[in-house]
Protein backbone atom coordinates (compact mmCIF):
# COMPACT_ATOMS: atom_id res chain seq x y z
CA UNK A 1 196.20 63.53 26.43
CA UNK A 2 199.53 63.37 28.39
CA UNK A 3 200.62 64.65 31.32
CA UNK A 4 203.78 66.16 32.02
CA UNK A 5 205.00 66.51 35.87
CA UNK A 6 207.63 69.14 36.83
CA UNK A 7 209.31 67.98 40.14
CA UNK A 8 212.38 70.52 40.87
CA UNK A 9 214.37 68.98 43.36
CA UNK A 10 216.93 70.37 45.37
CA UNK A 11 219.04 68.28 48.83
CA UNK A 12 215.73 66.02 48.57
CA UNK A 13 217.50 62.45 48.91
CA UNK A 14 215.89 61.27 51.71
CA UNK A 15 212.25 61.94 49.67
CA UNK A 16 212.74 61.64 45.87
CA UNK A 17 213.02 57.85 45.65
CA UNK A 18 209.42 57.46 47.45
CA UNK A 19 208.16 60.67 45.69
CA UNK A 20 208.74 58.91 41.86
CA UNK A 21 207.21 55.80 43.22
CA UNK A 22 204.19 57.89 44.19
CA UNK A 23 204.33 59.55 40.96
CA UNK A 24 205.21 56.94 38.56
CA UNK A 25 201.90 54.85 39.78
CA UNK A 26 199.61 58.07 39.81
CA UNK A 27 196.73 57.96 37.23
CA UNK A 28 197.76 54.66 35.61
CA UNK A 29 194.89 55.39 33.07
CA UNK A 30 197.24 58.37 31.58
CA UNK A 31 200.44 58.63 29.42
CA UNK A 32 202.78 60.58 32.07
CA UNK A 33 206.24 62.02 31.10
CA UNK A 34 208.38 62.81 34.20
CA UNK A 35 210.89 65.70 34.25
CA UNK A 36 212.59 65.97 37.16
CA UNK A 37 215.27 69.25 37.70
CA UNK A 38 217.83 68.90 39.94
CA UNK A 39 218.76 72.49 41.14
CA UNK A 40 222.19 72.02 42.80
CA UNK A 41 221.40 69.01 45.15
CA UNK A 42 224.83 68.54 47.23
CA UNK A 43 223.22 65.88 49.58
CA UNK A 44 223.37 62.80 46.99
CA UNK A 45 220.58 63.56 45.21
CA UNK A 46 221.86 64.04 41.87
CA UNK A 47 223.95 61.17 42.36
CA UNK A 48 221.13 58.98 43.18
CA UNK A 49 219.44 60.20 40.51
CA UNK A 50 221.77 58.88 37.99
CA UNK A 51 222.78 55.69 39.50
CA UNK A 52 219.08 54.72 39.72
CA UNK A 53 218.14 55.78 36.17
CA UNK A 54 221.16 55.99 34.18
CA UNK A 55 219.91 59.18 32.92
CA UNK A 56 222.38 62.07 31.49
CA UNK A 57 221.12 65.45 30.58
CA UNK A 58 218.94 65.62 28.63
CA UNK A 59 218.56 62.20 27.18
CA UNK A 60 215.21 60.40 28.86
CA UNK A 61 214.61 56.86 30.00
CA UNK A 62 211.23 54.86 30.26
CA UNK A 63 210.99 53.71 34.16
CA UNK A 64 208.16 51.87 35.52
CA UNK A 65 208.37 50.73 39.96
CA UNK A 66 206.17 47.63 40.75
CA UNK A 67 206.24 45.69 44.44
CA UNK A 68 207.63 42.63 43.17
CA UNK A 69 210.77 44.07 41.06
CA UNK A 70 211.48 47.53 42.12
CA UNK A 71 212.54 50.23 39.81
CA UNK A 72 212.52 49.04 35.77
CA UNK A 73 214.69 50.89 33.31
CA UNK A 74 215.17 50.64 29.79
CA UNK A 75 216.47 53.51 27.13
CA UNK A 76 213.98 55.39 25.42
CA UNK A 77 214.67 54.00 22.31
CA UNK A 78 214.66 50.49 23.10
CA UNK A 79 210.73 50.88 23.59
CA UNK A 80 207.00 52.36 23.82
CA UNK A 81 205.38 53.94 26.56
CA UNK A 82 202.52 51.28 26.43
CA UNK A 83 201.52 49.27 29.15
CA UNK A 84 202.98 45.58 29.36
CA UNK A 85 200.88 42.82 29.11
CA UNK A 86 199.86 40.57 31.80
CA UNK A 87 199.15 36.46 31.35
CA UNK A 88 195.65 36.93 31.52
CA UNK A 89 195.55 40.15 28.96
CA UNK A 90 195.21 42.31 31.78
CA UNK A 91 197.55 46.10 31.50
CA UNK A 92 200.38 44.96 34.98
CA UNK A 93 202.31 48.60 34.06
CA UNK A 94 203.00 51.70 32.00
CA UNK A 95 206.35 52.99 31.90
CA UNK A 96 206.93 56.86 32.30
CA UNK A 97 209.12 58.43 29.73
CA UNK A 98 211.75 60.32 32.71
CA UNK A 99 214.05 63.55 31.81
CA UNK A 100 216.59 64.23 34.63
CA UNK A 101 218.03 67.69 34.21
CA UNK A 102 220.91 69.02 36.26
CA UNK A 103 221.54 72.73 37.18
CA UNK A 104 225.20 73.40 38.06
CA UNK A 105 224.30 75.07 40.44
CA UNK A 106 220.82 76.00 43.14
CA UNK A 107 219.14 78.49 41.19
CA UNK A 108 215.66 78.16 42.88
CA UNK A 109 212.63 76.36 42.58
CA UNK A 110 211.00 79.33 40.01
CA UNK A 111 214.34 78.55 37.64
CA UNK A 112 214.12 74.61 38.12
CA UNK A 113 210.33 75.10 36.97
CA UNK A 114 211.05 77.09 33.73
CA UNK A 115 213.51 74.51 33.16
CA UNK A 116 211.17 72.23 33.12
CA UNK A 117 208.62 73.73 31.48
CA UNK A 118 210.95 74.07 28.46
CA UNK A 119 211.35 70.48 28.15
CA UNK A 120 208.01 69.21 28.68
CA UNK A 121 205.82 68.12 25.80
CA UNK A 122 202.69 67.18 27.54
CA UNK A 123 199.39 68.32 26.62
CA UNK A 124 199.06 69.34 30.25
CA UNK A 125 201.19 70.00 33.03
CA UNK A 126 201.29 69.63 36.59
CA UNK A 127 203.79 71.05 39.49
CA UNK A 128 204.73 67.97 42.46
CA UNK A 129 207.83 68.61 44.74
CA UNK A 130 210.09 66.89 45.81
CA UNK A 131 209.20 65.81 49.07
CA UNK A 132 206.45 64.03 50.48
CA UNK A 133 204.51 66.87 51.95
CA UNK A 134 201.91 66.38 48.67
CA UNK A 135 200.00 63.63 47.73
CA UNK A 136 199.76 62.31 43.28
CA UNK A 137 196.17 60.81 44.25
CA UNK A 138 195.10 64.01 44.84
CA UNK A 139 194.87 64.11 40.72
CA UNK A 140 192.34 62.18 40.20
CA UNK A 141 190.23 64.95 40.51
CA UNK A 142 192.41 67.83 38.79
CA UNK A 143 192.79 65.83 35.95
CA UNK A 144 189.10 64.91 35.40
CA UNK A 145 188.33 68.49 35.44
CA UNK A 146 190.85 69.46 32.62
CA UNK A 147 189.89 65.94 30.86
CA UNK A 148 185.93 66.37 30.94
CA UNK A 149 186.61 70.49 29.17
CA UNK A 150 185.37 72.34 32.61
CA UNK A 151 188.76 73.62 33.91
CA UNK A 152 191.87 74.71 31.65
CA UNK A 153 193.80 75.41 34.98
CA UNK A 154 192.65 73.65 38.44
CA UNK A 155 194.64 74.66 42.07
CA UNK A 156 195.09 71.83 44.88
CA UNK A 157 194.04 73.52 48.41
CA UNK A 158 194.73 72.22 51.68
CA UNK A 159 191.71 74.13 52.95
CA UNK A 160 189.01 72.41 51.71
CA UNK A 161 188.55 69.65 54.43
CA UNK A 162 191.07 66.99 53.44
CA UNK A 163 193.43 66.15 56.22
CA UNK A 164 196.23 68.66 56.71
CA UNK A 165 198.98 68.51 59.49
CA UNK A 166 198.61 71.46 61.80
CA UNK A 167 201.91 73.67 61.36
CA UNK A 168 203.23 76.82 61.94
CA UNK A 169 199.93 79.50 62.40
CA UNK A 170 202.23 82.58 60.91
CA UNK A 171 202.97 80.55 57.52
CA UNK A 172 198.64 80.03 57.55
CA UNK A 173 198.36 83.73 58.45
CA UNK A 174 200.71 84.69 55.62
CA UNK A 175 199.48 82.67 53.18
CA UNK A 176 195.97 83.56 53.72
CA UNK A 177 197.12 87.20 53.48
CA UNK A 178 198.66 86.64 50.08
CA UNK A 179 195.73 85.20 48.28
CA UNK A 180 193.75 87.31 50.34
CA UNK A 181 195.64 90.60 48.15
CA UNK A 182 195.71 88.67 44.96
CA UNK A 183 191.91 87.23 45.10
CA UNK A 184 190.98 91.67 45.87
CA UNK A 185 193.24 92.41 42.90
CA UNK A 186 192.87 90.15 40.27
CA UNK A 187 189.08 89.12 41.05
CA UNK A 188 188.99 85.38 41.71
CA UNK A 189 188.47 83.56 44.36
CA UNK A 190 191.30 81.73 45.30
CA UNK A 191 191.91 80.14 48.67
CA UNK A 192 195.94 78.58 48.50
CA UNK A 193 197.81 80.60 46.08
CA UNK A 194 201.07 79.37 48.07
CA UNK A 195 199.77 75.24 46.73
CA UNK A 196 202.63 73.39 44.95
CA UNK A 197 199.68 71.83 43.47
CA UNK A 198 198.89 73.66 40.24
CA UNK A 199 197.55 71.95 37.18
CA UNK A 200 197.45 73.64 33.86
CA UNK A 201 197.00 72.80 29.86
CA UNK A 202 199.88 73.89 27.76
CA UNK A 203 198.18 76.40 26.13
CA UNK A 204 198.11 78.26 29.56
CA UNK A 205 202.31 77.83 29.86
CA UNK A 206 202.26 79.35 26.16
CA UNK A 207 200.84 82.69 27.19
CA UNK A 208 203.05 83.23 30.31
CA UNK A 209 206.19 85.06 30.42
CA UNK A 210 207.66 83.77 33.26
CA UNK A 211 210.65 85.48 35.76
CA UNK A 212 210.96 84.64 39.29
CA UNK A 213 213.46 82.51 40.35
CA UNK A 214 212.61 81.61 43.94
CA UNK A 215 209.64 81.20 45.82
CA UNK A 216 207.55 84.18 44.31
CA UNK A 217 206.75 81.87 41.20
CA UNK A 218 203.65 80.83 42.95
CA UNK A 219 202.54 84.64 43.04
CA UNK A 220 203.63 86.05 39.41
CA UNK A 221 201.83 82.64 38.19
CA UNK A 222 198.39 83.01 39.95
CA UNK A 223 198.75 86.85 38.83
CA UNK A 224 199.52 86.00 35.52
CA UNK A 225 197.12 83.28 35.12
CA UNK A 226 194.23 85.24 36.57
CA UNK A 227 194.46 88.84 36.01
CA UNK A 228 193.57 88.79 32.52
CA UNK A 229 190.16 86.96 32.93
CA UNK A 230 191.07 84.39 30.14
CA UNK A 231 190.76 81.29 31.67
CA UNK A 232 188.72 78.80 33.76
CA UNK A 233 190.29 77.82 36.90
CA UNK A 234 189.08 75.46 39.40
CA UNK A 235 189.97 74.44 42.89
CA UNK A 236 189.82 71.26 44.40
CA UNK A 237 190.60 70.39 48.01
CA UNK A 238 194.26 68.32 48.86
CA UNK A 239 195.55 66.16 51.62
CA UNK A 240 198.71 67.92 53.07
CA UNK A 241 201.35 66.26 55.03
CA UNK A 242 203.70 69.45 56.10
CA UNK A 243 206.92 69.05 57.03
CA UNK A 244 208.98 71.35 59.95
CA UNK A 245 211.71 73.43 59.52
CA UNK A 246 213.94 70.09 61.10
CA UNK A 247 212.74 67.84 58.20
CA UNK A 248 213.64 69.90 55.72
CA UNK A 249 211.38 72.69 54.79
CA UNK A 250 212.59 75.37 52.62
CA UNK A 251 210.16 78.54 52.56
CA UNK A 252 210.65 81.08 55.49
CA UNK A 253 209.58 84.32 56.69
CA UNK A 254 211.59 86.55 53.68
CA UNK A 255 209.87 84.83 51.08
CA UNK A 256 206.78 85.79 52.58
CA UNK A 257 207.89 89.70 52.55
CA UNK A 258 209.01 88.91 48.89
CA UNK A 259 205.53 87.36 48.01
CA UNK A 260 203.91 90.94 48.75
CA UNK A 261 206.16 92.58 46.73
CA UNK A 262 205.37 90.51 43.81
CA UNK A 263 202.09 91.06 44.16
CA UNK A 264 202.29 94.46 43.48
CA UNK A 265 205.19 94.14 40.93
CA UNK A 266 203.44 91.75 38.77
CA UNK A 267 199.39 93.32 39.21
CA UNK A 268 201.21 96.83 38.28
CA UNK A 269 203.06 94.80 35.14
CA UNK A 270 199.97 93.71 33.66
């Protein structure tokens, strides 16, 4: 199976370098595509992005970062997404197939997802941002559950004992009110609706008609996903290294306020 990973990115330049690093050596054992959306970056980001990688819409590259040599980049047709070989036989790398795509403008991290999730061609899909708030070990676990035919969708949470940075008690507060009205509506169980982690096969994507632009993506998903009582989901607990509002942290208060209103939109919507 392969794994697509949707990073939308936007005025994350000080991040996205370490983030692909982190990404690009996650779950060496699995054929990973990389589609990264730039929503609008103004901060260098985009420009980065195409210095690095040579990359123009929509035409991929196969990258691969090791300690010794950095970043490696070659066209997509100039090779495989095999490992290389070692001297002693041994598997040293596998290249990433990696899709930049640029939005001329910020559109918002539910838009840079659909993007995204129109390009990707995985057999299942995961959701990583673009900072370093989240951490690609973290799945090891996801994956195995999707892999071994228990879970067709499987949610990070930060609330499940792995270490979490203590931050802001009205964003907890909110979020635990959120899945709190989702879990009573839609009948699951949920703990961290609000996760960037979110883990899903394809055929999941297929049945979702997808809207929200901003924020509220994380709601009219989980609502979406759950409601109908069609498929397994899992959680599994996720180390979570928050950021403040002075390093760069994008979600406030209003998209809170927003998130209840989607809850009822998209429960009444079916």
């Amino acid at each position: 199976m392969k794994l697509s990973i949707i990073i939308p990115c936007y005025n994350e330049r000080s991040y996205i370098e370490e983030v692909l690093r982190r990404v690009t050596m996650a779950l060496p054992q699995v054929e990973k595509e990389i589609i990264v959306v730039d929503d609008g970056s103004t901060d260098g980001t985009r420009e980065w992005l195409m210095e690095t990688f040579g990359v123009t819409n929509p035409h991929p590259a196969l990258v691969a970062w090791t300690e010794e040599t950095g970043w490696l980049v070659q066209s997509q047709s100039s090779g495989g997404t095999q490992g290389q070989q070692g001297g002693d036989g041994t598997e040293t790398l596998r290249p990433c197939v990696l899709r930049v795509i640029f939005h001329e403008r910020n559109r918002g991290k539910g838009a840079a997802l659909r993007t995204g999730f129109a390009a990707a061609t995985g057999d299942v899909l995961v959701i990583q941002d673009a900072d370093l708030e989240y951490d690609p070990r973290d799945w090891e676990e996801m994956w195995q559950l999707i892999a071994d035919g228990y879970a067709d969708v499987v949610y990070g949470s930060r609330f499940y004992g792995k270490p979490h940075r203590a931050l802001y008690f009205h964003h907890y507060l909110g979020n635990k009110l959120i899945s709190m009205l989702v879990n009573l509506l839609c009948d699951v169980t949920l703990s961290d609706i609000e996760v960037c982690y979110k883990m899903f096969r394809r055929e999941v994507l297929e049945g979702l008609t997808l809207t929200c632009d901003d924020f509220g993506f994380e709601v009219e998903f989980t609502v979406k996903v759950a409601k109908p009582k069609r498929w397994r989901i899992y959680e599994v607990g996720i180390r979570y290294y928050g950021r403040t509002y002075a390093e760069g942290k994008k979600i406030n208060w209003k998209d809170g306020l927003k998130a209840l209103w989607y809850i009822v939109k998209f429960w009444l919507k079916g």
